[in-house]
PDB file of N, CA and C in Angstrom:
ATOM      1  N   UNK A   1       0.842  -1.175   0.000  1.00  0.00           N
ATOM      2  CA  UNK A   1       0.000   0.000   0.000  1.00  0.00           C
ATOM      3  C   UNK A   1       0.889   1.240   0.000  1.00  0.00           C
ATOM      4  N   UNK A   2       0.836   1.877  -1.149  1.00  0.00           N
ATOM      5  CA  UNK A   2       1.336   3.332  -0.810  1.00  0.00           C
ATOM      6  C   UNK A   2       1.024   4.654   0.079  1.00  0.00           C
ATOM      7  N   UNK A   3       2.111   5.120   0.262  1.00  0.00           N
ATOM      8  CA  UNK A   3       1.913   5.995   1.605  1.00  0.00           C
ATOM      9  C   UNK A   3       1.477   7.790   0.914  1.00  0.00           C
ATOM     10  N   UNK A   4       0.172   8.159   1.226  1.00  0.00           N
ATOM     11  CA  UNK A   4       0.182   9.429   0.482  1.00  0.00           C
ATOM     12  C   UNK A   4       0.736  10.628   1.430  1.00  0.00           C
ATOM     13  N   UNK A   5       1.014  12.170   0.535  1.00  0.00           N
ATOM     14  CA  UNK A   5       1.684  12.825   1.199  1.00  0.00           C
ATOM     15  C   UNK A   5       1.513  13.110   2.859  1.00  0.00           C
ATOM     16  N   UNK A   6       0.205  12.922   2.943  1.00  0.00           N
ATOM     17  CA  UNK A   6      -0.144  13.246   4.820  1.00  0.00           C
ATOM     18  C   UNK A   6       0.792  12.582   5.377  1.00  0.00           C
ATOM     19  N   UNK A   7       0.413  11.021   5.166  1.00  0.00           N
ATOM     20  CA  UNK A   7       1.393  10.153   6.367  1.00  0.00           C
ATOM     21  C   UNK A   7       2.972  10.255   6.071  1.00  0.00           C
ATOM     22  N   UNK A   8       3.206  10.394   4.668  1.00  0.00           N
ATOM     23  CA  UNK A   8       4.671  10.726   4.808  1.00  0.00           C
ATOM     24  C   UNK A   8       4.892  12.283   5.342  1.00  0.00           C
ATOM     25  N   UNK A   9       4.437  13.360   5.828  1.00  0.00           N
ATOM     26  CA  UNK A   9       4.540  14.151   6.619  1.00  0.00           C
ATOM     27  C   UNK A   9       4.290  13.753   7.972  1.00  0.00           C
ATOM     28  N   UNK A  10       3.414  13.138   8.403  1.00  0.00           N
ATOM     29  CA  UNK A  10       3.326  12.549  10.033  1.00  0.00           C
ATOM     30  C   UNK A  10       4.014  11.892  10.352  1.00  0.00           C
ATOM     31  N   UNK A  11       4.876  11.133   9.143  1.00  0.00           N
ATOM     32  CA  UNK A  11       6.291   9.850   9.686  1.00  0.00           C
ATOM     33  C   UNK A  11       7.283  11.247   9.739  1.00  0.00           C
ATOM     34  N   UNK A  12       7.679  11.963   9.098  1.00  0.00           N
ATOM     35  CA  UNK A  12       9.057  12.805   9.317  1.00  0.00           C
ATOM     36  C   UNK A  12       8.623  13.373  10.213  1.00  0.00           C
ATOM     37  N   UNK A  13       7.360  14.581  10.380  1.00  0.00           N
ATOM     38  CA  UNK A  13       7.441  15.288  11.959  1.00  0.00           C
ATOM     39  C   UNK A  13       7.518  14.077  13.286  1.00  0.00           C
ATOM     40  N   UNK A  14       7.262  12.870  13.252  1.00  0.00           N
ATOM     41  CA  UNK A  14       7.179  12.532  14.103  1.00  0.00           C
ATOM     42  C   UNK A  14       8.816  12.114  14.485  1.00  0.00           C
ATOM     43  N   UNK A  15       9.527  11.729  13.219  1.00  0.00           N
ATOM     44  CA  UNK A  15      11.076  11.231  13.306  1.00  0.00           C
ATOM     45  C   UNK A  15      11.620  12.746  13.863  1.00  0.00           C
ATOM     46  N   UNK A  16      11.445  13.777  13.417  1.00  0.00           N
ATOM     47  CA  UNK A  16      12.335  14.885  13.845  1.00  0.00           C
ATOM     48  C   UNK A  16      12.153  15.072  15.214  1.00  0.00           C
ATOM     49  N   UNK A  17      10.495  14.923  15.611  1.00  0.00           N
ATOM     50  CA  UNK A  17      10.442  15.318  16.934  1.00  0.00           C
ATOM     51  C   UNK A  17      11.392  14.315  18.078  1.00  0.00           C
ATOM     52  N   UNK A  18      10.789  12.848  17.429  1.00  0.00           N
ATOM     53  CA  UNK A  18      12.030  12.249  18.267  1.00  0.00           C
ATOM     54  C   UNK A  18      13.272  12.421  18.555  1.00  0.00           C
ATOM     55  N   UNK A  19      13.834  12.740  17.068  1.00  0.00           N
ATOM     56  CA  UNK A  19      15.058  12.997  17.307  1.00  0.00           C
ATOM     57  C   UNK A  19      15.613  14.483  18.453  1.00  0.00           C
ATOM     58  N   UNK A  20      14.570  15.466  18.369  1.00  0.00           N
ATOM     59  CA  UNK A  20      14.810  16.663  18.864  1.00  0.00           C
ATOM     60  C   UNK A  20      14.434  16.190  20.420  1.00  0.00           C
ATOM     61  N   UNK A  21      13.616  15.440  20.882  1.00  0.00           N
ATOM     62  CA  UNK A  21      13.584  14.754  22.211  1.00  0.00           C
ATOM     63  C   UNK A  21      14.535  14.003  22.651  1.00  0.00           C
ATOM     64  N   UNK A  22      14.989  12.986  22.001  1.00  0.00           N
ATOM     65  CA  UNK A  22      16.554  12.327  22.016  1.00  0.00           C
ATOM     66  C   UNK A  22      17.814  13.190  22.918  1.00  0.00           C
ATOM     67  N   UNK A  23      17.958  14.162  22.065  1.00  0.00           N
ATOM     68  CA  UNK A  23      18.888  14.769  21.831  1.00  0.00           C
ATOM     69  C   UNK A  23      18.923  16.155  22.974  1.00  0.00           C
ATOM     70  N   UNK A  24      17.992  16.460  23.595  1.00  0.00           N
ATOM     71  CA  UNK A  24      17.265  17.004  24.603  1.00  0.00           C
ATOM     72  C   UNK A  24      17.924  16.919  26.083  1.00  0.00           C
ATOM     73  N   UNK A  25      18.055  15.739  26.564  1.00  0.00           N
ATOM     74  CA  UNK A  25      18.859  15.541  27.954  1.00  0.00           C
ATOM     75  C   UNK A  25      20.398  15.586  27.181  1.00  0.00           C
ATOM     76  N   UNK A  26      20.829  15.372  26.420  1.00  0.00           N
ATOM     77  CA  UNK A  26      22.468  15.678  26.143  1.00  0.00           C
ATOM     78  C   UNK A  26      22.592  17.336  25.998  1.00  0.00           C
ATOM     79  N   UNK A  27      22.207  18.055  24.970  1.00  0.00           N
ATOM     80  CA  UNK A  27      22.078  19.070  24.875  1.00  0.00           C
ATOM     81  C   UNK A  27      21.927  19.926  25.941  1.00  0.00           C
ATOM     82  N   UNK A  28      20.920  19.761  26.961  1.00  0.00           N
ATOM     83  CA  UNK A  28      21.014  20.176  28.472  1.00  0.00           C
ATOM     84  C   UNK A  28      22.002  20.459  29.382  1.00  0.00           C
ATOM     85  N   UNK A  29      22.348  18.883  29.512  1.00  0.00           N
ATOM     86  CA  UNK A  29      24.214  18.450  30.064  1.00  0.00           C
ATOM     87  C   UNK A  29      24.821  19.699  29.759  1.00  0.00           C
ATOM     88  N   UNK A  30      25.138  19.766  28.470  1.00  0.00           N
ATOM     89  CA  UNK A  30      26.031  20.967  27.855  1.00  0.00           C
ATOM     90  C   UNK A  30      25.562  22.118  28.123  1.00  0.00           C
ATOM     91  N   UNK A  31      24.803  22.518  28.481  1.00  0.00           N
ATOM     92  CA  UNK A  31      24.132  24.100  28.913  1.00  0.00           C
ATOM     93  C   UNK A  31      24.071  24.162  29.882  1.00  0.00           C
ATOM     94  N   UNK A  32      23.870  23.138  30.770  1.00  0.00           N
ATOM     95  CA  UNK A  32      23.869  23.834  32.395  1.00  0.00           C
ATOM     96  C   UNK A  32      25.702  23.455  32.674  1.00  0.00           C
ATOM     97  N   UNK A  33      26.293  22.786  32.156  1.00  0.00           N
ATOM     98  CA  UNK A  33      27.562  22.918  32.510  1.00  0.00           C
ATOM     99  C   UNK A  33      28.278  24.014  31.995  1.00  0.00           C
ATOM    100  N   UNK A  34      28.089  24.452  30.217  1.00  0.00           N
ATOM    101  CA  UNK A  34      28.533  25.652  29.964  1.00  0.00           C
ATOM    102  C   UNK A  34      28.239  26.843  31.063  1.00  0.00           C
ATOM    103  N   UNK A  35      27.357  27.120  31.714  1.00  0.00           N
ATOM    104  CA  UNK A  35      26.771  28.296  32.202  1.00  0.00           C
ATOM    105  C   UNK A  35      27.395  28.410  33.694  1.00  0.00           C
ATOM    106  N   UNK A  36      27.698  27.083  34.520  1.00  0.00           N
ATOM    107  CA  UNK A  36      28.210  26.771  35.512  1.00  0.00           C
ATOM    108  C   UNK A  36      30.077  27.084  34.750  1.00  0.00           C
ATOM    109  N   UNK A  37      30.447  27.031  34.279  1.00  0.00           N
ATOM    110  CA  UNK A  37      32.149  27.258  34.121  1.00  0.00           C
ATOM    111  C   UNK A  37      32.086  28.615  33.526  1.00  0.00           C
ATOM    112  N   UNK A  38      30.765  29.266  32.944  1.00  0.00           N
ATOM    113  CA  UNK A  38      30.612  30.868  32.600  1.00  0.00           C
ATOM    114  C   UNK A  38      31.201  31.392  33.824  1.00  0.00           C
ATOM    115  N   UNK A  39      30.102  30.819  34.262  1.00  0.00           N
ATOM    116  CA  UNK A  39      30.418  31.557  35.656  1.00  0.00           C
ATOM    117  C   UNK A  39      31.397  31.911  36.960  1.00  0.00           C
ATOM    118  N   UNK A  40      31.695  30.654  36.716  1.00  0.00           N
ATOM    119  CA  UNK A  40      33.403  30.299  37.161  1.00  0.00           C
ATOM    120  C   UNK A  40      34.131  31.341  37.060  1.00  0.00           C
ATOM    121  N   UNK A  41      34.215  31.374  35.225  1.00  0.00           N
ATOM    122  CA  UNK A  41      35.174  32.544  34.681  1.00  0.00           C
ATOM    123  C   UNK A  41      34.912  33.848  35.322  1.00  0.00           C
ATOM    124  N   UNK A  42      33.838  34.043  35.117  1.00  0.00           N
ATOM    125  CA  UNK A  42      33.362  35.169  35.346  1.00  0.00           C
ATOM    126  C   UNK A  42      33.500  35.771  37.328  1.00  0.00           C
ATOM    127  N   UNK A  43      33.510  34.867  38.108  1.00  0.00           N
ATOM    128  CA  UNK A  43      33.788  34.929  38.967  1.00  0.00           C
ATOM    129  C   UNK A  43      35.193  35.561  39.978  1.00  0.00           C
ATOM    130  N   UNK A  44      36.485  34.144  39.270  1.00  0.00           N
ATOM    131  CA  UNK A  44      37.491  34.146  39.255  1.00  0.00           C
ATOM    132  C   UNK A  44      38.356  35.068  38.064  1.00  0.00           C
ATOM    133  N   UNK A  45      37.916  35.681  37.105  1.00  0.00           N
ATOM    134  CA  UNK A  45      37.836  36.189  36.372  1.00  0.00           C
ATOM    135  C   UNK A  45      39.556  35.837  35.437  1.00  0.00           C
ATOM    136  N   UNK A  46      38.866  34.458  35.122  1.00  0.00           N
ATOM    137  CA  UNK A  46      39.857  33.852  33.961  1.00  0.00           C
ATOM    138  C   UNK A  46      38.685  33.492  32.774  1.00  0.00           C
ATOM    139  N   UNK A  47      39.327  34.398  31.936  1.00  0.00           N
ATOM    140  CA  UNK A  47      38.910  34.547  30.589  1.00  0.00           C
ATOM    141  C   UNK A  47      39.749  33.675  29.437  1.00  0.00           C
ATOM    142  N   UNK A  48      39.592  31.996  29.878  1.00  0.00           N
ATOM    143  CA  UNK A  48      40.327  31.075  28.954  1.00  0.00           C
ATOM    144  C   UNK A  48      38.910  30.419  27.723  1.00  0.00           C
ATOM    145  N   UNK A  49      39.314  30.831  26.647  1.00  0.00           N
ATOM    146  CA  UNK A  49      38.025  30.369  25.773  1.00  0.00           C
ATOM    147  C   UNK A  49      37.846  28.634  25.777  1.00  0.00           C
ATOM    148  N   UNK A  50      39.228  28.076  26.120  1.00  0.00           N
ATOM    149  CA  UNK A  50      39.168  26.994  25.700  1.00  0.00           C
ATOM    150  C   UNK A  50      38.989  25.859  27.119  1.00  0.00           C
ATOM    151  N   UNK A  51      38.368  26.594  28.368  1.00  0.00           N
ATOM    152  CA  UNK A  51      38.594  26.186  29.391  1.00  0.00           C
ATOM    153  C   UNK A  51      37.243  25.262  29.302  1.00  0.00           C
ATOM    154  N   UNK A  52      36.031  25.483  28.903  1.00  0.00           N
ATOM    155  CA  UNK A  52      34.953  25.092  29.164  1.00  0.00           C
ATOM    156  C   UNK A  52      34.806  23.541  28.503  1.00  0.00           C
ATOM    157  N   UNK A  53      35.667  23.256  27.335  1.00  0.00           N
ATOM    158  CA  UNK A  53      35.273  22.195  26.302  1.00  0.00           C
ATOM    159  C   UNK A  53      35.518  21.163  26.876  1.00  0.00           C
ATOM    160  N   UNK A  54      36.698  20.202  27.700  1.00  0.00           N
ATOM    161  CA  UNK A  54      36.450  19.229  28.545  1.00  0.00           C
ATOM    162  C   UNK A  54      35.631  19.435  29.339  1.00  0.00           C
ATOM    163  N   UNK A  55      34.989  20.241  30.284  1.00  0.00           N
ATOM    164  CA  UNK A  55      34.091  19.690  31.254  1.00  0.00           C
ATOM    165  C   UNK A  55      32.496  19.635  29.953  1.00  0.00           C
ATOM    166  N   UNK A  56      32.507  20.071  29.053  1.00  0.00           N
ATOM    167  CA  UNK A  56      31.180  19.735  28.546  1.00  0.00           C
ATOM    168  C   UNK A  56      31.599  18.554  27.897  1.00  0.00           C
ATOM    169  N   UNK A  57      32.306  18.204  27.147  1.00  0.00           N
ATOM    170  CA  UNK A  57      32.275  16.939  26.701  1.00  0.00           C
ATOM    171  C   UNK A  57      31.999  15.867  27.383  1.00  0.00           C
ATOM    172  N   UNK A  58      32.839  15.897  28.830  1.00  0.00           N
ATOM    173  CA  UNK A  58      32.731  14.818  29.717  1.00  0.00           C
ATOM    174  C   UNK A  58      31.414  14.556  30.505  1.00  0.00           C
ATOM    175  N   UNK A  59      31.024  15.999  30.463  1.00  0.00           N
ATOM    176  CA  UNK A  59      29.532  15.775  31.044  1.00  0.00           C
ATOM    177  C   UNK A  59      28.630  15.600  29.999  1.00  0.00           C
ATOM    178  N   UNK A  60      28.651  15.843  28.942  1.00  0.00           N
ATOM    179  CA  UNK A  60      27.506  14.899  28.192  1.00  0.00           C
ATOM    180  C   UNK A  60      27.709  14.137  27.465  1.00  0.00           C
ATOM    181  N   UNK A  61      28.889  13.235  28.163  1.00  0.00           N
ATOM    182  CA  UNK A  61      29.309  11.996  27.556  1.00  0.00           C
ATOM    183  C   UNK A  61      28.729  11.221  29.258  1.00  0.00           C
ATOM    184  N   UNK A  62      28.838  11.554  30.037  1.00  0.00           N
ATOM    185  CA  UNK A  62      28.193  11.450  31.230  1.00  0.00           C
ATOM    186  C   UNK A  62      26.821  11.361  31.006  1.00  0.00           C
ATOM    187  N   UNK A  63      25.879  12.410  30.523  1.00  0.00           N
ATOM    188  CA  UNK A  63      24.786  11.991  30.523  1.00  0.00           C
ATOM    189  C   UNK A  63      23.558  11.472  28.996  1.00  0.00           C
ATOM    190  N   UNK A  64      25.313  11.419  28.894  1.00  0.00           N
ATOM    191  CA  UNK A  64      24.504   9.995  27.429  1.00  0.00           C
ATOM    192  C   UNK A  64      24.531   8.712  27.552  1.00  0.00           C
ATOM    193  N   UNK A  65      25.870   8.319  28.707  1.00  0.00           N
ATOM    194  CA  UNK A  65      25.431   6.757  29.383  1.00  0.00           C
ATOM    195  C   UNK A  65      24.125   6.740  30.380  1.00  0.00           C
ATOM    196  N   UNK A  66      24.136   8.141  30.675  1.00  0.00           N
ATOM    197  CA  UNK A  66      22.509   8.235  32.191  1.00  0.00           C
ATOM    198  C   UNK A  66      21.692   7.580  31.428  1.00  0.00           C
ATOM    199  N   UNK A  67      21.411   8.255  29.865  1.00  0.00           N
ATOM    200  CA  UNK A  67      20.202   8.291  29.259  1.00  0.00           C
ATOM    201  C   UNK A  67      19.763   7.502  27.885  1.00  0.00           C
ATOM    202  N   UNK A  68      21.426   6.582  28.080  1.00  0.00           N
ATOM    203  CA  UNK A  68      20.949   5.469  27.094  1.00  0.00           C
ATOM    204  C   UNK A  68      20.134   4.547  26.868  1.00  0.00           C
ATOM    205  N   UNK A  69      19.985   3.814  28.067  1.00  0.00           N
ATOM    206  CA  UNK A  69      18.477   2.817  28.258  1.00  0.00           C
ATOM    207  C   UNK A  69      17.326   3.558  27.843  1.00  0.00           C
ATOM    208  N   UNK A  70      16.956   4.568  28.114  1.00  0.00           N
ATOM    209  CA  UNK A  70      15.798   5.366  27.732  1.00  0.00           C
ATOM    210  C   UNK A  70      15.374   5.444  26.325  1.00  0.00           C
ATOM    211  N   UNK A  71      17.233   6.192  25.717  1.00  0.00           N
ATOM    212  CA  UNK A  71      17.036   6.315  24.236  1.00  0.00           C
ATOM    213  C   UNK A  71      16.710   4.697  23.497  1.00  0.00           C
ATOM    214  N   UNK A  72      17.463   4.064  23.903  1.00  0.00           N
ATOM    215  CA  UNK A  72      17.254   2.660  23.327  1.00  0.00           C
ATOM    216  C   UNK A  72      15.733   3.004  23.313  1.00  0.00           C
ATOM    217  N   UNK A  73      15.187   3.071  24.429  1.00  0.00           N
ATOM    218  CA  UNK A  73      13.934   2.360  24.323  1.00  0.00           C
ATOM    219  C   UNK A  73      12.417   3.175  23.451  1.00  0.00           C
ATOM    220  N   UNK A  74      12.964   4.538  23.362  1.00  0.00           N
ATOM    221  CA  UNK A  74      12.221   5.559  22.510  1.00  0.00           C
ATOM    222  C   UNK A  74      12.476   4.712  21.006  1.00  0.00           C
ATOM    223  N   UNK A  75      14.006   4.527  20.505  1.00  0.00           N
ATOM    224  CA  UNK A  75      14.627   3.720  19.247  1.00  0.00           C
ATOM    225  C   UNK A  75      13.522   3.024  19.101  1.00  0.00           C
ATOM    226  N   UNK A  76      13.338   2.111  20.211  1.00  0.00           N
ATOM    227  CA  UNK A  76      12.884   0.701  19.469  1.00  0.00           C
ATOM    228  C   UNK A  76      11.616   1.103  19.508  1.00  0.00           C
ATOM    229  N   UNK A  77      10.706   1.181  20.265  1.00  0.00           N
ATOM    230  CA  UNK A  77       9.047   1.984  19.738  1.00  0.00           C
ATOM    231  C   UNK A  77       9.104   2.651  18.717  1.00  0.00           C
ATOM    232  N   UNK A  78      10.041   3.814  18.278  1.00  0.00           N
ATOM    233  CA  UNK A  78       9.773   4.215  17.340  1.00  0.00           C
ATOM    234  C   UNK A  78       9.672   3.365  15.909  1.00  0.00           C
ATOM    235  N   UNK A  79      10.832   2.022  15.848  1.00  0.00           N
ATOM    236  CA  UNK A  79      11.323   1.433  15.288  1.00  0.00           C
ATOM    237  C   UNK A  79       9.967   0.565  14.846  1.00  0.00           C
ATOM    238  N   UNK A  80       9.771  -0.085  15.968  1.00  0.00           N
ATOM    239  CA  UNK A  80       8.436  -1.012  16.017  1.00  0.00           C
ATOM    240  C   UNK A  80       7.185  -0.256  15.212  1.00  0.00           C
ATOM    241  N   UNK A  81       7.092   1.009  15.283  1.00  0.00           N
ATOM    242  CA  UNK A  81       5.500   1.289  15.017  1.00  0.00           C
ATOM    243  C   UNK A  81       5.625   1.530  13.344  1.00  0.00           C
ATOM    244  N   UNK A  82       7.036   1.847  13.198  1.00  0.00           N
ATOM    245  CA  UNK A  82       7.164   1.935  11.753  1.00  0.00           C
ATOM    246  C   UNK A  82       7.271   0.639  10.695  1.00  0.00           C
ATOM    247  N   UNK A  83       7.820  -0.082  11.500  1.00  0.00           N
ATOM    248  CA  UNK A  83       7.744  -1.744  10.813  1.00  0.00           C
ATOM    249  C   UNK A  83       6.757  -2.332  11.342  1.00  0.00           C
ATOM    250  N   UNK A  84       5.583  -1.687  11.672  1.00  0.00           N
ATOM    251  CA  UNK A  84       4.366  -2.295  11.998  1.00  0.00           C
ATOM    252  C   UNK A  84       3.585  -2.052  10.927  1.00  0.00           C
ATOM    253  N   UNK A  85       3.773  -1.665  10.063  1.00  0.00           N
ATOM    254  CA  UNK A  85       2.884  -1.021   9.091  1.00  0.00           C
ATOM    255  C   UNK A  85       1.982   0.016   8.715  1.00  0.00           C
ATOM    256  N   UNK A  86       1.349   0.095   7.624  1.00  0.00           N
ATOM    257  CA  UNK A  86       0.208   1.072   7.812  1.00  0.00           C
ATOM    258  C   UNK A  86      -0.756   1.999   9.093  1.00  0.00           C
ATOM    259  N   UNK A  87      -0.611   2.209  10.032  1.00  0.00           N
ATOM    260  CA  UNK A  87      -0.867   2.796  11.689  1.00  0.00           C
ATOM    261  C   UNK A  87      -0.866   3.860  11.269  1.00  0.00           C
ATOM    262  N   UNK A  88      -0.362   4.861  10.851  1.00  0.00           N
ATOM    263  CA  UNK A  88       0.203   5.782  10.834  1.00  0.00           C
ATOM    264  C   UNK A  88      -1.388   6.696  11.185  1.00  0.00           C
TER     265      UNK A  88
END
């Protein structure tokens, strides 16, 4: 059965949104840690540009193992409803 333009618009907004939910608790990580070593700087008042990039990496490499079981499990529902067929 072919898919007409609606549902192939309801399969991509729904893939982007996932993906933009996914991507949501990592992205975070990196903003509340950027803003926490802003501040640092700003405090202690060392103005190193390149001071901030290990602690964000490590912290949202940190909270991409927190939030891997989760993502898996968004993956595979998403995965499932699409190789389920026609639903849409």
């Amino acid at each position: 059965m072919a898919m007409n333009v609606e549902q192939a618009i309801d399969v991509v907004r729904e893939t982007l949104t996932l993906m933009l939910t996914l991507s949501l608790p990592i992205l975070a990580a990196a903003l509340v840690i950027g803003l926490i070593v802003s501040l640092m700087q700003a405090v202690t008042q060392v103005q190193e540009q390149t001071l901030s990039f290990v602690p964000k990496i490590v912290g949202m490499g940190v909270a991409a193992i927190v939030v891997l079981p989760w993502i898996i499990m968004q993956i595979m529902d998403f995965a499932t409803r699409m190789f389920a067929g026609p639903n849409w």
